[in-house]
Each structure stands twice: as C-alpha cells, then as structure tokens.
N, C-alpha and C. Protein backbone atom coordinates (compact mmCIF):
# COMPACT_ATOMS: atom_id res chain seq x y z
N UNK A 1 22.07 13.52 -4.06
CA UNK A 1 21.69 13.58 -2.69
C UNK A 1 20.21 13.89 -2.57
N UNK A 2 19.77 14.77 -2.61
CA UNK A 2 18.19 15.47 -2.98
C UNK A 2 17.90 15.76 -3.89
N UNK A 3 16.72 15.61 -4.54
CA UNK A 3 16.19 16.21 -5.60
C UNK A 3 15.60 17.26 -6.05
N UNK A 4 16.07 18.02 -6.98
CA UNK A 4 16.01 19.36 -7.53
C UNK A 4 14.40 19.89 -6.41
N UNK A 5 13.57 19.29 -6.93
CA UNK A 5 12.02 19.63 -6.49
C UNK A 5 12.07 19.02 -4.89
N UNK A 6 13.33 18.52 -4.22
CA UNK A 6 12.82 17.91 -2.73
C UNK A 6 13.54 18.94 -1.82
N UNK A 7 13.25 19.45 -0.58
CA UNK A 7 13.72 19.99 0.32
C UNK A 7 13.81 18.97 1.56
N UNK A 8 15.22 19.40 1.99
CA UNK A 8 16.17 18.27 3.35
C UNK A 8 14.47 18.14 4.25
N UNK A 9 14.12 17.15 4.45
CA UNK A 9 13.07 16.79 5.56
C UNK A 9 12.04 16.84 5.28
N UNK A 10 11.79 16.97 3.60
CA UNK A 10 10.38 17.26 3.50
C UNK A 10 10.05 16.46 1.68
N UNK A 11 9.30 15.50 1.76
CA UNK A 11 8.79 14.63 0.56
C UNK A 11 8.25 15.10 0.05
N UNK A 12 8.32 14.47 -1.56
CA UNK A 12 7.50 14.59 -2.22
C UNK A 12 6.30 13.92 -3.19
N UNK A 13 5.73 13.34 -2.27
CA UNK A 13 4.71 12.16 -2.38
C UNK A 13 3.38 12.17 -2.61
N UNK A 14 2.68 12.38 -3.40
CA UNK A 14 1.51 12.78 -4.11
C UNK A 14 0.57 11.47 -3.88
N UNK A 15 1.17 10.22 -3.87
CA UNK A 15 0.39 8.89 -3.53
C UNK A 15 -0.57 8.73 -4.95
N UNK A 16 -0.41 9.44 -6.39
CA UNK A 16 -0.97 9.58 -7.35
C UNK A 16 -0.74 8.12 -7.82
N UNK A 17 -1.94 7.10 -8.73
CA UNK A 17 -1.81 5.54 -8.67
C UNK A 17 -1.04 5.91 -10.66
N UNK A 18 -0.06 5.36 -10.70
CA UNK A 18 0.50 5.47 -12.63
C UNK A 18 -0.73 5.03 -12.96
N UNK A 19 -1.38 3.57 -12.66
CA UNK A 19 -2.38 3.41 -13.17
C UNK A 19 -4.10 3.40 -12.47
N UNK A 20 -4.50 4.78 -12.35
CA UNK A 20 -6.03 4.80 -11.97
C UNK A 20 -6.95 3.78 -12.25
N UNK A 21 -6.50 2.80 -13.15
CA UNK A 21 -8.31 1.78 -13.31
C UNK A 21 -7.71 0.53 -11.77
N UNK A 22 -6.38 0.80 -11.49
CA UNK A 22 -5.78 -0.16 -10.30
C UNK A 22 -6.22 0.21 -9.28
N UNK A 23 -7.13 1.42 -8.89
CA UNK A 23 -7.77 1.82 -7.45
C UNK A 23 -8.69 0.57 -7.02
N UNK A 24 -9.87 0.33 -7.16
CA UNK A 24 -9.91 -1.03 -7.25
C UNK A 24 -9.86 -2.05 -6.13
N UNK A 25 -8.86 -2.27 -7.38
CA UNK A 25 -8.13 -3.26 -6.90
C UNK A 25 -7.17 -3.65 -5.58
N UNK A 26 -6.64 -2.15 -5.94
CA UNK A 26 -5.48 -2.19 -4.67
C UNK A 26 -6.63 -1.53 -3.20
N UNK A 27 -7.61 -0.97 -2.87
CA UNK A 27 -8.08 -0.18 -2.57
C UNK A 27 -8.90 -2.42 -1.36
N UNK A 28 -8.94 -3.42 -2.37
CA UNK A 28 -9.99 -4.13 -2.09
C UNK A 28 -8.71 -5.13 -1.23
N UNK A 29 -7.38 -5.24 -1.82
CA UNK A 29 -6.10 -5.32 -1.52
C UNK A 29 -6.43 -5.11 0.26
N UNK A 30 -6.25 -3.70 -0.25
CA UNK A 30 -5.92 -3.12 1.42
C UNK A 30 -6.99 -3.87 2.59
N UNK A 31 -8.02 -3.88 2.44
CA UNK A 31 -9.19 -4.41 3.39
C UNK A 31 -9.19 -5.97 3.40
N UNK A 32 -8.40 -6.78 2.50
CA UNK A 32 -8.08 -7.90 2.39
C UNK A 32 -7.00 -8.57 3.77
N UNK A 33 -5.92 -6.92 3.50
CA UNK A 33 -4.67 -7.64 4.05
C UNK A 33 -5.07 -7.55 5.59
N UNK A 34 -6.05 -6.33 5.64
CA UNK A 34 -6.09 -5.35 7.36
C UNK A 34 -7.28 -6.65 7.52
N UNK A 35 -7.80 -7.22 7.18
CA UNK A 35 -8.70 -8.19 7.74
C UNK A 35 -8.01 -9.50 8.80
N UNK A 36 -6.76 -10.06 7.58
CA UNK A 36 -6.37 -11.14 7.80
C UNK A 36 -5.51 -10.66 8.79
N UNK A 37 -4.91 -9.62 9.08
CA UNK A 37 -4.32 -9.12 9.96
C UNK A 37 -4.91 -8.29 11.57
N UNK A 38 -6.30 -8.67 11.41
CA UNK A 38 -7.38 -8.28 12.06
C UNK A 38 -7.15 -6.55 12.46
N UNK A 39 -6.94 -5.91 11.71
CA UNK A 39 -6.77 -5.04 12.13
C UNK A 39 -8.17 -3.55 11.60
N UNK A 40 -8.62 -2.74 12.28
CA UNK A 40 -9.87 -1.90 11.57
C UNK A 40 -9.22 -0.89 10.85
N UNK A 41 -9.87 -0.78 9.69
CA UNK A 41 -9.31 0.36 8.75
C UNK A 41 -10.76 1.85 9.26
N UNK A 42 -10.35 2.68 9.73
CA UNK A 42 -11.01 3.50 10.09
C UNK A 42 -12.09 3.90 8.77
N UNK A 43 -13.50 4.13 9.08
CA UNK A 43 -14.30 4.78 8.24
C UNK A 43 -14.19 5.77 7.76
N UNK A 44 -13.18 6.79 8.29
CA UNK A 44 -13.24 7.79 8.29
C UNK A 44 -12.09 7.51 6.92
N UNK A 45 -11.62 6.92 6.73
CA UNK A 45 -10.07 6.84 6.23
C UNK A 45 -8.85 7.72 6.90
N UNK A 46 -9.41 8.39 8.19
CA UNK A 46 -8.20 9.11 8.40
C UNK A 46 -7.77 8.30 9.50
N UNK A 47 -5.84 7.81 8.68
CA UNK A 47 -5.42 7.10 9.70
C UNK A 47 -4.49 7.73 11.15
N UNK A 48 -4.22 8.82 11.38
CA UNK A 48 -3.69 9.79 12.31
C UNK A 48 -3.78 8.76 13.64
N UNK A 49 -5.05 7.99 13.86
CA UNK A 49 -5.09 7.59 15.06
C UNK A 49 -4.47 5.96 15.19
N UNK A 50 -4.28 5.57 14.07
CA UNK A 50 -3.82 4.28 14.04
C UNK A 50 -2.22 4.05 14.80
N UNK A 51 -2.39 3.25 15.69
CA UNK A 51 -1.01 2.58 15.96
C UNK A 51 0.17 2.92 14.74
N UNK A 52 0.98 2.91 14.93
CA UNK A 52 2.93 2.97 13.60
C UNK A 52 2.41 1.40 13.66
N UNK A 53 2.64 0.59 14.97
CA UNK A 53 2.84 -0.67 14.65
C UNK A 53 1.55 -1.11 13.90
N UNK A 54 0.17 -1.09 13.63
CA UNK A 54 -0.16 -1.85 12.94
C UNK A 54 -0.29 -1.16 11.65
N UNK A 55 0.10 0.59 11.54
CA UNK A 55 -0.01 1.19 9.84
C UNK A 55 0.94 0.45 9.51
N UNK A 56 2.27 -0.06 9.92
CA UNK A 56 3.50 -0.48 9.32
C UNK A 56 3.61 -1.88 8.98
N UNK A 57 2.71 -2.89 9.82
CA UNK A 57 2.31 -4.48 9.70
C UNK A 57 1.03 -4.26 8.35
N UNK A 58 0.09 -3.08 8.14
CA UNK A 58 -0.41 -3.39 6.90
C UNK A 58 0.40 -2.87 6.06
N UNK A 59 1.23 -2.02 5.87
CA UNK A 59 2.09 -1.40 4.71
C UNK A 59 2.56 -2.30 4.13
N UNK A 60 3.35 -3.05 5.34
CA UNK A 60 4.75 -4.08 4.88
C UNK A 60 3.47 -5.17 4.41
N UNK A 61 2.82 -5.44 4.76
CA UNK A 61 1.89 -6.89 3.98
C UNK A 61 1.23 -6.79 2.82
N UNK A 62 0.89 -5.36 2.68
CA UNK A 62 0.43 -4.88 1.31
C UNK A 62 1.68 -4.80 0.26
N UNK A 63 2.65 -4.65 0.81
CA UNK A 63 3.97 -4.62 -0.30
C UNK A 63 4.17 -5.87 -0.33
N UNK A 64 3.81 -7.14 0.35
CA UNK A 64 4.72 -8.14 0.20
C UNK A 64 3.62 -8.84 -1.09
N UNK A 65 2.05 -8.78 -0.74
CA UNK A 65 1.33 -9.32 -1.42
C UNK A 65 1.57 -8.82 -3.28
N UNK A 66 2.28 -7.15 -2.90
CA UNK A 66 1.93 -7.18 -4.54
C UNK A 66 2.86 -7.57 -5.05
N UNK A 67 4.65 -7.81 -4.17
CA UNK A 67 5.70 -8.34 -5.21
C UNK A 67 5.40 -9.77 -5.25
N UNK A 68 4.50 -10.21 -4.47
CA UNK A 68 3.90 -11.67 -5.08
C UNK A 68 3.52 -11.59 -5.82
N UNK A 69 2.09 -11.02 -5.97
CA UNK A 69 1.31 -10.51 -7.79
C UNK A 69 2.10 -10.70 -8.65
N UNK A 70 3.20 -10.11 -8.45
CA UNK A 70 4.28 -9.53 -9.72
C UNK A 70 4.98 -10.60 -10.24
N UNK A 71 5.25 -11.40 -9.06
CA UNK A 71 6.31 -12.08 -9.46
C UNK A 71 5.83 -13.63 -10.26
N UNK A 72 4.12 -13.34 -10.22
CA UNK A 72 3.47 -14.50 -10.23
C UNK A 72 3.61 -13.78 -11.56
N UNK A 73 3.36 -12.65 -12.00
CA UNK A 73 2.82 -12.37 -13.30
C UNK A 73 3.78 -12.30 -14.34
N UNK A 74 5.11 -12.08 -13.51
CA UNK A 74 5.99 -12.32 -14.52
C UNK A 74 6.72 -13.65 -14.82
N UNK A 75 6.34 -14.64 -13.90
CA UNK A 75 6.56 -16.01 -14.52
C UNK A 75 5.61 -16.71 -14.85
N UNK A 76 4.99 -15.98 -14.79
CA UNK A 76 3.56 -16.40 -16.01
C UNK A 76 2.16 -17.48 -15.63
N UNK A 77 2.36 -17.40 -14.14
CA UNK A 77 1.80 -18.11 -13.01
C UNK A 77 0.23 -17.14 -13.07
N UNK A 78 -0.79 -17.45 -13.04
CA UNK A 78 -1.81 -16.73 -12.28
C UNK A 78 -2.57 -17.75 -10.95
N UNK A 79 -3.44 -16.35 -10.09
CA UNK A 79 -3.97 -16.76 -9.46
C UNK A 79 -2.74 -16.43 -7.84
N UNK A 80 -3.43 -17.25 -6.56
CA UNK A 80 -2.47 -16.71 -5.29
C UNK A 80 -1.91 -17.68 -4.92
C-alpha cells in the first residue's frame, strides 16, 4: 500500500536525474516542447504561477516525446 519511507498524502520525490550528464538534454527537451506548445516557461523557474492546464499539457508532452526517444532507441531507429 505505502512505502516504508512514504507517509498517507505526502511524496517522496526528490526529482534527482539517475543520469546527471541527461540535464542537458532533457532541460533543452523542456523549452522545445513549451515552445511548440507556445507556452512561457517562467525565468524565474518558479512554476507556482503557471496554469495545472498548461504545467499538465507540457508534462504530458514531455513524457510522450521521451517514450518516443525510447522507443526509437530501442528499435534501433535514430533521429525524430
């Protein structure tokens, strides 16, 4: 049900990358997707003021682009 280290209502999400040399990348990702999606990524990086609906239209587009990546990389496809 929960995990030893999780308490009912409260995560445990560090947002730590497995692989650090992928900041980057995913970091150039993000300003890629919020572009085509015209949407402004605050300077500040703090998103508090952003719409749910458009943090959740870049979330979901940033997830869709990387199980593309993936799926390109594991059938041995490169490129978009």
């Amino acid at each position: 049900m929960y995990e030893a280290n999780q308490s009912r209502g409260r995560r445990n999400n560090s947002n730590t990358l497995i692989v650090p040399q992928a900041n980057n990348a995913l970091q150039q990702l993000k300003y890629e997707a919020a572009q085509e999606l015209g949407i402004t990524i605050p300077a500040d990086g703090y998103y508090g003021d952003m719409p749910s609906r458009e943090a959740g239209s870049l979330g979901g587009y940033i997830t869709k682009r990387l199980v593309q990546l993936a799926e390109q990389q594991l059938s041995g496809r490169s490129g978009q």
